[in-house]
C-alpha atoms as a PDB file:
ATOM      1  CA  UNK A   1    -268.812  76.227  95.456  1.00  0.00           C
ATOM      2  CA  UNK A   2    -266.616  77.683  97.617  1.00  0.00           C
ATOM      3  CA  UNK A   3    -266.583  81.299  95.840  1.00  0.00           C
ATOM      4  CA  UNK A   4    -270.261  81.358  95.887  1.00  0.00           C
ATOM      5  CA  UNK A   5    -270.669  80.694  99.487  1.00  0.00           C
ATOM      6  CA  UNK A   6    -267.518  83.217 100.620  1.00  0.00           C
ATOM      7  CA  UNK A   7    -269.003  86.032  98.194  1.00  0.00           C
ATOM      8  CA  UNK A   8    -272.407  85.105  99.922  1.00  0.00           C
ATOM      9  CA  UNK A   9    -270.889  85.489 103.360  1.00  0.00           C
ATOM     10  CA  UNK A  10    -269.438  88.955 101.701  1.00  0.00           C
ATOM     11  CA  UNK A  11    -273.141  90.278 101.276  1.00  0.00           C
ATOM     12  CA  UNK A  12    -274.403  89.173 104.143  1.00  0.00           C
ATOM     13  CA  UNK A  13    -271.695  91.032 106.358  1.00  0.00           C
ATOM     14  CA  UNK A  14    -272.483  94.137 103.787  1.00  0.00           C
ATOM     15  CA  UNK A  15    -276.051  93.777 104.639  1.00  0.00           C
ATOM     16  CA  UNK A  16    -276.119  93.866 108.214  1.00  0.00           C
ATOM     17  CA  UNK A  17    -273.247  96.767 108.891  1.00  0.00           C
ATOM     18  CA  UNK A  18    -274.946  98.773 106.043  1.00  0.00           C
ATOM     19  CA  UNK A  19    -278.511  98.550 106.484  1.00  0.00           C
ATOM     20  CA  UNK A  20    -278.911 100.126 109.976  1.00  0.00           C
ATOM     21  CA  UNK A  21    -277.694 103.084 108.081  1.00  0.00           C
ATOM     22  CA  UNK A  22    -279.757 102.954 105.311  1.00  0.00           C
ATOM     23  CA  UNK A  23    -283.162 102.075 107.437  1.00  0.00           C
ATOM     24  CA  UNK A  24    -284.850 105.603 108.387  1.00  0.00           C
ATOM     25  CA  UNK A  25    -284.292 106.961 111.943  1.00  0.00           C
ATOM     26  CA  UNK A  26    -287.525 107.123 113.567  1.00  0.00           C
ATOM     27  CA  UNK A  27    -287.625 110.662 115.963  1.00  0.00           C
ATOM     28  CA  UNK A  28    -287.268 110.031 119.432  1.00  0.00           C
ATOM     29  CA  UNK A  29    -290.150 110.831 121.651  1.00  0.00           C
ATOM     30  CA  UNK A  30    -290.381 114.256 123.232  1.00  0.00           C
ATOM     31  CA  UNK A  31    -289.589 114.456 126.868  1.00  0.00           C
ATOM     32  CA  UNK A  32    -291.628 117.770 127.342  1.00  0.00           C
ATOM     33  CA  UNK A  33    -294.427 120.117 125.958  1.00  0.00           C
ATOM     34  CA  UNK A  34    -293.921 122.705 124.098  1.00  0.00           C
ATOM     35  CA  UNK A  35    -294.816 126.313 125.693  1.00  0.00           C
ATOM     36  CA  UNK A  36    -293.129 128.983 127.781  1.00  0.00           C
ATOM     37  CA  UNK A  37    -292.566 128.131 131.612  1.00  0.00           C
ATOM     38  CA  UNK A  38    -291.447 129.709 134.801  1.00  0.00           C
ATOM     39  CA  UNK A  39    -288.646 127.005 135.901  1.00  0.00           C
ATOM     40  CA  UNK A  40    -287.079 127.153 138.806  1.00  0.00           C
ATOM     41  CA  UNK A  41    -282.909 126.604 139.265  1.00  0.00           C
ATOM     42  CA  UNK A  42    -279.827 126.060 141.712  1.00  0.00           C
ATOM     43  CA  UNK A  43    -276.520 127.002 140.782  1.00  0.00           C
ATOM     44  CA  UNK A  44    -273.393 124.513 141.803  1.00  0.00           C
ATOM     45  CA  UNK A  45    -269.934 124.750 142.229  1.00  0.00           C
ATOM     46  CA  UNK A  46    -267.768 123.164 139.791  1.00  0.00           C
ATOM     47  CA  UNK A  47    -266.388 120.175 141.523  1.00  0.00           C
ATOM     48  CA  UNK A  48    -269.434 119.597 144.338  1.00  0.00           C
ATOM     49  CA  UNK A  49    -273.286 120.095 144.669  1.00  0.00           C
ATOM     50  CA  UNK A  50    -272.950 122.659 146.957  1.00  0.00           C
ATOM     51  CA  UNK A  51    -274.638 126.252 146.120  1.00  0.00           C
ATOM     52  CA  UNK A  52    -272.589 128.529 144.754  1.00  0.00           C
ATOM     53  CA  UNK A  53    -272.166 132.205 145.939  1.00  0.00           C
ATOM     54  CA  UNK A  54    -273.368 133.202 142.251  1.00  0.00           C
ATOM     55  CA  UNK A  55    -277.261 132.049 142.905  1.00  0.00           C
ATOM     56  CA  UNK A  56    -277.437 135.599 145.312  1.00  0.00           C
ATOM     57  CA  UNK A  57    -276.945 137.426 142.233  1.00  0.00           C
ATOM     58  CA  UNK A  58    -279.728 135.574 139.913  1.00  0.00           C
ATOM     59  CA  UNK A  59    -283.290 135.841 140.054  1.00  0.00           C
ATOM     60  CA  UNK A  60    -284.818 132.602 140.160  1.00  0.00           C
ATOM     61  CA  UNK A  61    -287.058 131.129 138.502  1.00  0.00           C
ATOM     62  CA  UNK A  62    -286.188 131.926 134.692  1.00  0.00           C
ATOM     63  CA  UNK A  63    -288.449 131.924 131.839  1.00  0.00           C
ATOM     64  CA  UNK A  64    -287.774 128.951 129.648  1.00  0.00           C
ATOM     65  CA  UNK A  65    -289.409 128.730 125.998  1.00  0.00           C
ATOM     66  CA  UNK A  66    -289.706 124.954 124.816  1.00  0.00           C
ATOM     67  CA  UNK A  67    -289.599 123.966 121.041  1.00  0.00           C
ATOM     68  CA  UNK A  68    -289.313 119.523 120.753  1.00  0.00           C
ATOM     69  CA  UNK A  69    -287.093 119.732 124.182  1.00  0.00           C
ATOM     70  CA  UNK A  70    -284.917 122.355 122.624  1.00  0.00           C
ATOM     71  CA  UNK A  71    -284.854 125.360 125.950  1.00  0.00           C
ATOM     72  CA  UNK A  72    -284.499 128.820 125.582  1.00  0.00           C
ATOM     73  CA  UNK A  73    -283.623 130.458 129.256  1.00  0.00           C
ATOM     74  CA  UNK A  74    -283.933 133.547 130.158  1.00  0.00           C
ATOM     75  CA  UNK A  75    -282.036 134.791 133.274  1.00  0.00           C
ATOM     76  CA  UNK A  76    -281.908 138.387 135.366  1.00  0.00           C
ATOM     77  CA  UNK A  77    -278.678 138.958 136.578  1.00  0.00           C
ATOM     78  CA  UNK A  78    -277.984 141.184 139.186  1.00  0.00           C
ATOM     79  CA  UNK A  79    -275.318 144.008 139.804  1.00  0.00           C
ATOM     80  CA  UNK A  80    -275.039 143.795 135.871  1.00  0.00           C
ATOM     81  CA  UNK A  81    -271.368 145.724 136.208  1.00  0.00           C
ATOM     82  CA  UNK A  82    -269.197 143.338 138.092  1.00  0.00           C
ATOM     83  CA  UNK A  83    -270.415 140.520 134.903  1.00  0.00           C
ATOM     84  CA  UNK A  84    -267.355 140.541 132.772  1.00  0.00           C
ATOM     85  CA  UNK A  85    -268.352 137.665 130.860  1.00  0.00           C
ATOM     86  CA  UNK A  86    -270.969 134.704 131.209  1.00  0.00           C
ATOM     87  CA  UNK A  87    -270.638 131.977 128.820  1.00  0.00           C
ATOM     88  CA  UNK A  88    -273.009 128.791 128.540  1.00  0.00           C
ATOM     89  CA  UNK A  89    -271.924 125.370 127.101  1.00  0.00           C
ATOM     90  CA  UNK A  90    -273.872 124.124 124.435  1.00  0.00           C
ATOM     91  CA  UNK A  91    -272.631 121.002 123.004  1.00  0.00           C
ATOM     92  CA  UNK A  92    -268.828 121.153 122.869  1.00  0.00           C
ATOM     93  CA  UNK A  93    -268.190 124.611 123.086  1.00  0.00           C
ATOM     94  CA  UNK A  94    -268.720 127.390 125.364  1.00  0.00           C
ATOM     95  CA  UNK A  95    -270.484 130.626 123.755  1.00  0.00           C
ATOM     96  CA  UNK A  96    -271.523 134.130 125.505  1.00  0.00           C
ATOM     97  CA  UNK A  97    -274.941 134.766 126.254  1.00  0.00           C
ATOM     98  CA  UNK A  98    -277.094 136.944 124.417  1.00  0.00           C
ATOM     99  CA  UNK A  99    -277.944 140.156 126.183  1.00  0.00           C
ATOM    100  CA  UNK A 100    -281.628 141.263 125.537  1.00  0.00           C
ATOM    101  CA  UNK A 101    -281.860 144.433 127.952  1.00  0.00           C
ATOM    102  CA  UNK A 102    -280.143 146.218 130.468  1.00  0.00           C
ATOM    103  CA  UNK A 103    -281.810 148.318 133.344  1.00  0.00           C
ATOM    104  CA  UNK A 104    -280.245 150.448 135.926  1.00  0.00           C
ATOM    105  CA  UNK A 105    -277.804 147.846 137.728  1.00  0.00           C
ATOM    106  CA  UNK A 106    -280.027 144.848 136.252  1.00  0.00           C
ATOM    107  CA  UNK A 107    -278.887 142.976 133.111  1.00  0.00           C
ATOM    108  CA  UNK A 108    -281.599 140.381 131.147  1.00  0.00           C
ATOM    109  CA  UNK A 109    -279.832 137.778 129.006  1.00  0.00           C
ATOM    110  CA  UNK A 110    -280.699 134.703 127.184  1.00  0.00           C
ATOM    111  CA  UNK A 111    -279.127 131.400 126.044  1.00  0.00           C
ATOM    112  CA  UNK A 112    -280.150 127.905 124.785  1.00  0.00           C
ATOM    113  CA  UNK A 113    -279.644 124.452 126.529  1.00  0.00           C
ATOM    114  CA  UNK A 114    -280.349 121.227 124.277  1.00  0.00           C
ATOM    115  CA  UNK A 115    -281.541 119.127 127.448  1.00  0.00           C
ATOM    116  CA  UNK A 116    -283.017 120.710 130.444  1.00  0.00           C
ATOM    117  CA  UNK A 117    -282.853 117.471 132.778  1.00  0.00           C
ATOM    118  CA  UNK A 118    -278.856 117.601 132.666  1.00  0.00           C
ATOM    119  CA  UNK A 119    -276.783 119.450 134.325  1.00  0.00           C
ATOM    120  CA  UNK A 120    -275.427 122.738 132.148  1.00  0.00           C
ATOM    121  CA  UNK A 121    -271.813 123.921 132.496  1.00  0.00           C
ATOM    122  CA  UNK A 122    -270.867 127.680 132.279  1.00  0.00           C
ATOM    123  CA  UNK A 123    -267.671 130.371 133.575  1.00  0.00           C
ATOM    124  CA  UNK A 124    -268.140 133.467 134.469  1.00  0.00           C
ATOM    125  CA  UNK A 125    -265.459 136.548 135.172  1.00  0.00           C
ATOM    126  CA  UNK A 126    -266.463 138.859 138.321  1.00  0.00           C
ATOM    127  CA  UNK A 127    -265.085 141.923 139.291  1.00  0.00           C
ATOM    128  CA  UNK A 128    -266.345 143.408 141.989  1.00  0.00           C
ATOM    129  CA  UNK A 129    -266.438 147.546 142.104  1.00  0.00           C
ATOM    130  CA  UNK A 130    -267.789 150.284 143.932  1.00  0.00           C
ATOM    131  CA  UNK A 131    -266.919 148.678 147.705  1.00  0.00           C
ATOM    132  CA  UNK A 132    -263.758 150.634 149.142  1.00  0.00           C
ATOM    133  CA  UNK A 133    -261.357 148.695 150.557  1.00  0.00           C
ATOM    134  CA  UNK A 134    -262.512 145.355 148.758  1.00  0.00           C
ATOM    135  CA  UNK A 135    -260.901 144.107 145.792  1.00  0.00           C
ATOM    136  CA  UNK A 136    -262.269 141.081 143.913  1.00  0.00           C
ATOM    137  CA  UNK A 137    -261.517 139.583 140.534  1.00  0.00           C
ATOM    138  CA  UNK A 138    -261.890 136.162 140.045  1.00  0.00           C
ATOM    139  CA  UNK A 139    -262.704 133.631 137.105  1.00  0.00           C
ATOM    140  CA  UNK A 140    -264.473 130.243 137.867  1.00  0.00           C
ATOM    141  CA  UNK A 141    -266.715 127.883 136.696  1.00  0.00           C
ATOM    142  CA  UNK A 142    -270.296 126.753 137.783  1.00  0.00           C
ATOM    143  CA  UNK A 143    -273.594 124.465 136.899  1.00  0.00           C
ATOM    144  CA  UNK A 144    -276.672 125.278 136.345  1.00  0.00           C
ATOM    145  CA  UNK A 145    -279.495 122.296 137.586  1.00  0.00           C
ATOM    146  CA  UNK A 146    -283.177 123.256 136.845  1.00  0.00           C
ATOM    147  CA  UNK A 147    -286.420 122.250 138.231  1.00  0.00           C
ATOM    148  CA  UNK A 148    -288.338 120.741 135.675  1.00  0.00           C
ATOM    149  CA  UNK A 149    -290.947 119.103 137.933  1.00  0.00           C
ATOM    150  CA  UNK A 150    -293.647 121.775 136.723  1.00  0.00           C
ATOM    151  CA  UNK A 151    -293.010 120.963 133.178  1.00  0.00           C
ATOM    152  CA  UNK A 152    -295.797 118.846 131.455  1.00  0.00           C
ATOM    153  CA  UNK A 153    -295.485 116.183 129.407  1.00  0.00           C
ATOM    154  CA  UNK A 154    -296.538 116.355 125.987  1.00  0.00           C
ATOM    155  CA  UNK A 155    -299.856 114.730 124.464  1.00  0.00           C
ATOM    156  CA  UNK A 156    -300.203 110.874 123.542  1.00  0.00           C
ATOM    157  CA  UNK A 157    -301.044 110.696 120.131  1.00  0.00           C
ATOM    158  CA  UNK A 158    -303.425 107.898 119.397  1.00  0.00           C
ATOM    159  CA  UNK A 159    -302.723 105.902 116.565  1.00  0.00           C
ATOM    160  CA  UNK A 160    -304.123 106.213 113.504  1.00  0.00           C
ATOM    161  CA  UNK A 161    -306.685 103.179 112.939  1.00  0.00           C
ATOM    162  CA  UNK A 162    -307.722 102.306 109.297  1.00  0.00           C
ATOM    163  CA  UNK A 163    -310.993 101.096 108.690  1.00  0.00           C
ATOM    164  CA  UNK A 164    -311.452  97.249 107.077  1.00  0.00           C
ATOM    165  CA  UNK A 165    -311.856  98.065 103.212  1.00  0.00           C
ATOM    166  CA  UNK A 166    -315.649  97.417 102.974  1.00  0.00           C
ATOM    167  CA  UNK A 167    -316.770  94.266 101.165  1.00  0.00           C
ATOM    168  CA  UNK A 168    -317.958  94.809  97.307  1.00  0.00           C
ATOM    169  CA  UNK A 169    -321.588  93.814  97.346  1.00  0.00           C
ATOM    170  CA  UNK A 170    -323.192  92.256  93.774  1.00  0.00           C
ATOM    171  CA  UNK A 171    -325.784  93.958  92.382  1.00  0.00           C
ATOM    172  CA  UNK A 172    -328.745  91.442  92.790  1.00  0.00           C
ATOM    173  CA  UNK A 173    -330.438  90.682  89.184  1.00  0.00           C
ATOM    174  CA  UNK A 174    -334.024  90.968  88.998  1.00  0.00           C
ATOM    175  CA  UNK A 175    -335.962  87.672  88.319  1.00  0.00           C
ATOM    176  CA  UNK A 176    -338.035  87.879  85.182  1.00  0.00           C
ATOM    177  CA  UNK A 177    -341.881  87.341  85.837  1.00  0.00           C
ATOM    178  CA  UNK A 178    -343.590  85.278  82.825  1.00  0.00           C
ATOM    179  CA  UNK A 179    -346.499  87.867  82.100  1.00  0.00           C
ATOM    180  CA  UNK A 180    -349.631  85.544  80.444  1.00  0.00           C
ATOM    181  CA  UNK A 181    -351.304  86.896  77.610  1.00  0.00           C
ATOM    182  CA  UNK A 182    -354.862  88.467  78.231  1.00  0.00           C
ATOM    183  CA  UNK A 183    -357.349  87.163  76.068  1.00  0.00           C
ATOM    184  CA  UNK A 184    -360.031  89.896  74.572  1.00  0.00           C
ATOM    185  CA  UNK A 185    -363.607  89.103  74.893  1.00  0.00           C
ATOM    186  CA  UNK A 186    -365.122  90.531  71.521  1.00  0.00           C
ATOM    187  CA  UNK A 187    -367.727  93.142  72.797  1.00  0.00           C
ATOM    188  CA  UNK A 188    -371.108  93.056  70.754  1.00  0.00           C
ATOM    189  CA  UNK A 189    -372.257  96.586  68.975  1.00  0.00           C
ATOM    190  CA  UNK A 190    -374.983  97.031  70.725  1.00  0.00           C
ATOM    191  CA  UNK A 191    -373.801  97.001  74.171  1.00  0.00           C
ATOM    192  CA  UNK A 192    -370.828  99.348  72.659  1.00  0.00           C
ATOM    193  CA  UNK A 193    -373.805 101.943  71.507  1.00  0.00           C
ATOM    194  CA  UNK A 194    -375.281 101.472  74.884  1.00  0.00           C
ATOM    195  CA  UNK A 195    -372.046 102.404  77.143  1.00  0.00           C
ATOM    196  CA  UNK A 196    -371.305 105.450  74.727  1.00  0.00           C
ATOM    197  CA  UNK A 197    -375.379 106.420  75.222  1.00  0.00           C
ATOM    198  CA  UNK A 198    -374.327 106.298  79.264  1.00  0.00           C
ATOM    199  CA  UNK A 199    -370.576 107.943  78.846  1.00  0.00           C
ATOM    200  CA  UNK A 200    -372.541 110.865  77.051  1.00  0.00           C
ATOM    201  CA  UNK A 201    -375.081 111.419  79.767  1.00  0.00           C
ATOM    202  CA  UNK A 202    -372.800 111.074  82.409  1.00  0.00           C
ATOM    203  CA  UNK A 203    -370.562 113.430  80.698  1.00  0.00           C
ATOM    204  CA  UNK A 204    -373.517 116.481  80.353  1.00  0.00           C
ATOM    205  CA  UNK A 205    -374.631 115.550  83.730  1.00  0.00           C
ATOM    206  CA  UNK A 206    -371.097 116.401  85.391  1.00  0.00           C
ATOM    207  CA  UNK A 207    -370.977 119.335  83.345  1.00  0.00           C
ATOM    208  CA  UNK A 208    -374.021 120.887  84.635  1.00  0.00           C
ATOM    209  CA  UNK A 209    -372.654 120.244  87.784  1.00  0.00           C
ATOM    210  CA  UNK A 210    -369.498 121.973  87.662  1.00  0.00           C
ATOM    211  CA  UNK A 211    -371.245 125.081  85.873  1.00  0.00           C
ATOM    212  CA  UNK A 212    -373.400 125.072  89.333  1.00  0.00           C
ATOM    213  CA  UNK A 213    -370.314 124.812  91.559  1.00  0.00           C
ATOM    214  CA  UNK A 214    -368.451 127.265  89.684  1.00  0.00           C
ATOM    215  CA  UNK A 215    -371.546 129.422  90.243  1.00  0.00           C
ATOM    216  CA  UNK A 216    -371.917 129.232  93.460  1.00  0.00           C
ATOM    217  CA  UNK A 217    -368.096 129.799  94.105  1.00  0.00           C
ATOM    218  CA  UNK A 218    -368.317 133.106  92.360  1.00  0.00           C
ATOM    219  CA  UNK A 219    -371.127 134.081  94.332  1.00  0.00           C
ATOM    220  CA  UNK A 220    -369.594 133.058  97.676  1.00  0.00           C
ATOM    221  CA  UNK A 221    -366.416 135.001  96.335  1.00  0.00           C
ATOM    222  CA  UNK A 222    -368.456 137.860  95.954  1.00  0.00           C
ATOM    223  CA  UNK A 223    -369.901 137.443  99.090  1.00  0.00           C
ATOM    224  CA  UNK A 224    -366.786 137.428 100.972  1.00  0.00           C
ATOM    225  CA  UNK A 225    -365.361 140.229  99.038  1.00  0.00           C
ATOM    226  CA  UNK A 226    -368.529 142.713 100.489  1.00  0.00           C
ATOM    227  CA  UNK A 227    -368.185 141.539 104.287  1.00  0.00           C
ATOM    228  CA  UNK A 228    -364.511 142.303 103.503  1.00  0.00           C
ATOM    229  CA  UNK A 229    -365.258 145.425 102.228  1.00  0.00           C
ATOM    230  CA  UNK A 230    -367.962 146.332 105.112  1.00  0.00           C
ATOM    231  CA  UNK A 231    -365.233 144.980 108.127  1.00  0.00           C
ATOM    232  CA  UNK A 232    -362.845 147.332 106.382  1.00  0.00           C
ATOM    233  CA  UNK A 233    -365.453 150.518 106.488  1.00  0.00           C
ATOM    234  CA  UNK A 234    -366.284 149.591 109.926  1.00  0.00           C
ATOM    235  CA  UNK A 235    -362.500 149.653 110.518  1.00  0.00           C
ATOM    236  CA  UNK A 236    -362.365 152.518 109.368  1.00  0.00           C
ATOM    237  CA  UNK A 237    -365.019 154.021 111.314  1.00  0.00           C
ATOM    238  CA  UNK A 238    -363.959 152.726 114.421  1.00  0.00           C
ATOM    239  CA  UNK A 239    -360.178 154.610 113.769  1.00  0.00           C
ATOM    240  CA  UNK A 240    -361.782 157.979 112.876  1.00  0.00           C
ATOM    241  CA  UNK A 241    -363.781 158.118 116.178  1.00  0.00           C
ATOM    242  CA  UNK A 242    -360.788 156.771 118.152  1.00  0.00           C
ATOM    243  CA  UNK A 243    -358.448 159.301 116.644  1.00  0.00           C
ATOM    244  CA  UNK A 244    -361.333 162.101 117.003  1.00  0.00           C
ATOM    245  CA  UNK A 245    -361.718 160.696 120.827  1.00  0.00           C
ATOM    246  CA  UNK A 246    -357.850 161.551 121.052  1.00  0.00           C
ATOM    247  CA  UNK A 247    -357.887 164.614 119.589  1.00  0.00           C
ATOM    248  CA  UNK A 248    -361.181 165.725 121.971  1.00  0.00           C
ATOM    249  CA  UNK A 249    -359.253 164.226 124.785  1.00  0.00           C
ATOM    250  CA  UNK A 250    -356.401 166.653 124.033  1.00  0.00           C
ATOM    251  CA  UNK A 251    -358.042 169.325 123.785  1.00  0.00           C
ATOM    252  CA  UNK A 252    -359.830 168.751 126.946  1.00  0.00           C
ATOM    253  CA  UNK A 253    -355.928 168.533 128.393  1.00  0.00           C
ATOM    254  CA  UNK A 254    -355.114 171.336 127.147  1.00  0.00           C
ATOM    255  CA  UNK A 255    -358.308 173.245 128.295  1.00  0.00           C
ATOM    256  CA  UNK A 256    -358.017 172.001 131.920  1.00  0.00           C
ATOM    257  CA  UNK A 257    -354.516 172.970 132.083  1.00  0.00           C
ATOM    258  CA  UNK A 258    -355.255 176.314 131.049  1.00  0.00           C
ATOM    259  CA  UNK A 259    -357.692 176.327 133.591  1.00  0.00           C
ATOM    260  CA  UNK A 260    -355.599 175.592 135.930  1.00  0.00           C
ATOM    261  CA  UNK A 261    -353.280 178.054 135.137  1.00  0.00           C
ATOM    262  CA  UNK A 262    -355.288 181.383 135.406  1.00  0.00           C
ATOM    263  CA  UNK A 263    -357.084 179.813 138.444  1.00  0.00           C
ATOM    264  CA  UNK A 264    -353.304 179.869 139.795  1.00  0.00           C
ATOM    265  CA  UNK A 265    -352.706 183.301 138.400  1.00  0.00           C
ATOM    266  CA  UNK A 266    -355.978 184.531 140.056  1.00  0.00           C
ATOM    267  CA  UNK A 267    -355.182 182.941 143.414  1.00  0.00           C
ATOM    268  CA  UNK A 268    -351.730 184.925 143.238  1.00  0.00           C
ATOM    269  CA  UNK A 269    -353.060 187.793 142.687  1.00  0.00           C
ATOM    270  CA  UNK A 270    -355.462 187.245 145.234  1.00  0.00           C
ATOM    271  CA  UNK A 271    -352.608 186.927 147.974  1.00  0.00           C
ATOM    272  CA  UNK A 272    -350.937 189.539 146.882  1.00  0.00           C
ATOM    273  CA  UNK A 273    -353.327 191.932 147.261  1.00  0.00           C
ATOM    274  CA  UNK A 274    -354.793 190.839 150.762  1.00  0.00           C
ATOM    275  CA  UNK A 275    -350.853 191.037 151.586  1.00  0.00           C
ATOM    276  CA  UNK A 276    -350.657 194.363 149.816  1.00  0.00           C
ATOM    277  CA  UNK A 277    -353.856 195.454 151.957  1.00  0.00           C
ATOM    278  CA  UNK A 278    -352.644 193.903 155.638  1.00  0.00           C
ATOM    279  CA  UNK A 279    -349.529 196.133 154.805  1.00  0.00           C
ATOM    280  CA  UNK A 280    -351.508 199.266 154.389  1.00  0.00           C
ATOM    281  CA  UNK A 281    -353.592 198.684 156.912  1.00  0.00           C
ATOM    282  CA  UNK A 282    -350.513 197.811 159.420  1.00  0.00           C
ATOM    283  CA  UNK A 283    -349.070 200.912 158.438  1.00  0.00           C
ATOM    284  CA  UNK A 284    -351.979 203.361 158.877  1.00  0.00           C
ATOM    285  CA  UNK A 285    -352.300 201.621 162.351  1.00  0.00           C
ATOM    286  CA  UNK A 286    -348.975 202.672 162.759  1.00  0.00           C
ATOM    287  CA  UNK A 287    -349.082 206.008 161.738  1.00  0.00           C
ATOM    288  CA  UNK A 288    -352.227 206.872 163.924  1.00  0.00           C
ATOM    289  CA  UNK A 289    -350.877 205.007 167.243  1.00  0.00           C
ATOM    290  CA  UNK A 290    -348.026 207.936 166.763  1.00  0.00           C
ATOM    291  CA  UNK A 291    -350.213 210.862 166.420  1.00  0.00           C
ATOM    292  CA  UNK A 292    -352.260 209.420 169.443  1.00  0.00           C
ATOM    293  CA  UNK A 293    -348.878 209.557 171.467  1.00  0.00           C
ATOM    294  CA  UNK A 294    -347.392 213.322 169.969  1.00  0.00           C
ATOM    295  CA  UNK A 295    -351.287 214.571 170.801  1.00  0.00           C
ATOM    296  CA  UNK A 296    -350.825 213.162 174.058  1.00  0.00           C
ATOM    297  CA  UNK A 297    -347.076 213.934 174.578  1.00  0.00           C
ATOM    298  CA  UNK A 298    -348.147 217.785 173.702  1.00  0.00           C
ATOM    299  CA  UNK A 299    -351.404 218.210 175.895  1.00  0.00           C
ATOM    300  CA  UNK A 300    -349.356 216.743 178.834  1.00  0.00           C
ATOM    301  CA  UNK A 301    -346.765 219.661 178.489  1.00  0.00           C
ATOM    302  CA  UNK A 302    -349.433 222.287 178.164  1.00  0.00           C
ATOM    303  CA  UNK A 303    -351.087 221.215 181.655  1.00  0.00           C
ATOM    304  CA  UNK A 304    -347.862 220.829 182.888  1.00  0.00           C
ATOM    305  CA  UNK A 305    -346.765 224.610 181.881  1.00  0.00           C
ATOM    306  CA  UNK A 306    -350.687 225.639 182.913  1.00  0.00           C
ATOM    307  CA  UNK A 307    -349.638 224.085 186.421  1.00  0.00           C
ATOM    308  CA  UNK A 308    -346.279 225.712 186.798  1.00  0.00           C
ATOM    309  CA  UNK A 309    -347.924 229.516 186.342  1.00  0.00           C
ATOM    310  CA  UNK A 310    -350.625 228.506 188.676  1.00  0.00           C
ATOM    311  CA  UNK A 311    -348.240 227.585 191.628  1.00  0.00           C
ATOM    312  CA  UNK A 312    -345.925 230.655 191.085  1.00  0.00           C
ATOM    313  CA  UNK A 313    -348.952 233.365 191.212  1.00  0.00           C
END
């Protein structure tokens, strides 16, 4: 009895270390969503929360791509040749950014953080060059803290509900209905010979009638078919005198504006001429004013001389 109950203990001390292990891991909840952001951050000294001299040469905010909490940042650093290196911890180690452009004195490079809410470590090496009379080489360490205030959370998921398995319902068996035999009432032969007599003369009668119907429905047919055929001539008419009304009416157009245009013509010429005639006659008004005056110009001399002789005799 003992045995049993110390190799039971045994499996029960197996059980519980062991099956924690063995039990699947459910994934822990996502802290944000997934999607690129504009995050805002602060760089620290090592030892203090004060900012460190290193922020002036960042540009803030960074670009930070999201994939289940996992962040890849993307930082501008400026005055790109006094960066020696830049290394970012991730995990246990410390690795050297990944340099994705370079432009002028402005360097773009890139690194991954496994949790954005803590604080990241990272050294750097500056050397400062290009200022005369200032030397500067130094190696220290500093912490990145980011913003992630702006950073949604990611969707609830609403549990999947399973509807109730629906209830099997028994097809319902029809009740049988005791049919009673009809009984046959033996029909004499002479009121046989009489119905048949009546089923005959019914049967001509409804005959005739349907010849008669069919008749007239031919003839209405027929009927139908000539108005048709007289709306359609009429149709027809009424098209040919419409399109002979256009074609009159366009002629007429064309007649009036032809009209019109030798009646301009006329009138032009008309103008012309009466201008052509006021210009003559202008002209030969002209012309005889300036006779008038040389005929005048000339008798005036000859008194003039006439007068002259006169006074010297």
């Amino acid at each position: 009895m003992k045995k049993i109950s110390l190799r039971a203990m045994a499996f029960a001390v197996v059980m519980v270390l062991f099956l924690p292990v063995m039990m699947p891991m459910k994934a822990e909840a996502a802290t944000f969503a997934d999607g690129e952001y504009s995050v805002p951050f602060t760089v620290l000294k090592d030892n203090s929360n004060e900012q460190s001299t290193t922020a002036d040469y960042m540009v803030s905010p960074a670009k930070v791509q999201l994939v289940n909490d996992k962040a890849t940042v993307t930082v501008t650093l400026k005055n790109s040749s006094w960066w020696q290196y830049f290394k970012v911890q991730n995990g246990g180690s410390f690795s050297d950014v990944q340099v994705v452009s370079e432009s002028g004195d402005t360097r773009v490079v890139r690194f991954t953080v496994s949790d954005l809410t803590k604080v990241v470590n990272a050294k750097i090496h500056i050397i400062v060059t290009g200022i005369p009379g200032f030397d500067y080489d130094n190696k220290y360490d500093i912490r990145f803290n980011f913003n992630t205030s702006s950073i949604p959370a990611p969707p609830v998921e609403k549990p999947v509900t399973t509807p109730p398995p629906a209830k099997e319902t028994k097809p319902e068996t029809p009740k049988k209905t005791e049919e009673k035999p009809v009984q046959k009432t033996p029909e004499k032969k002479s009121e046989q010979t009489v119905v048949k007599k009546n089923e005959n003369a019914t049967t001509k009668e409804n005959q005739k009638v349907i010849k008669e119907s069919e008749k007239d429905t031919t003839e209405q047919s027929d009927m139908k078919s000539e108005e048709q055929a007289e709306v359609k001539t009429e149709a027809d008419k009424s098209d040919e005198a419409s399109e002979s009304e256009q074609a009159e009416d366009e002629e007429d157009a064309v007649v009036t504006e032809e009209s019109e245009m030798l009646e301009d013509e006329a009138l032009e010429e008309i103008v012309a001429e009466e201008v052509k005639d006021e210009a003559e006659d202008s002209s030969n008004r002209m012309t005889f004013i300036i006779i008038l005056i040389v005929t005048a110009v000339v008798v005036a001399g000859i008194v003039f001389a006439f007068a002259k002789k006169r006074v010297r005799k």
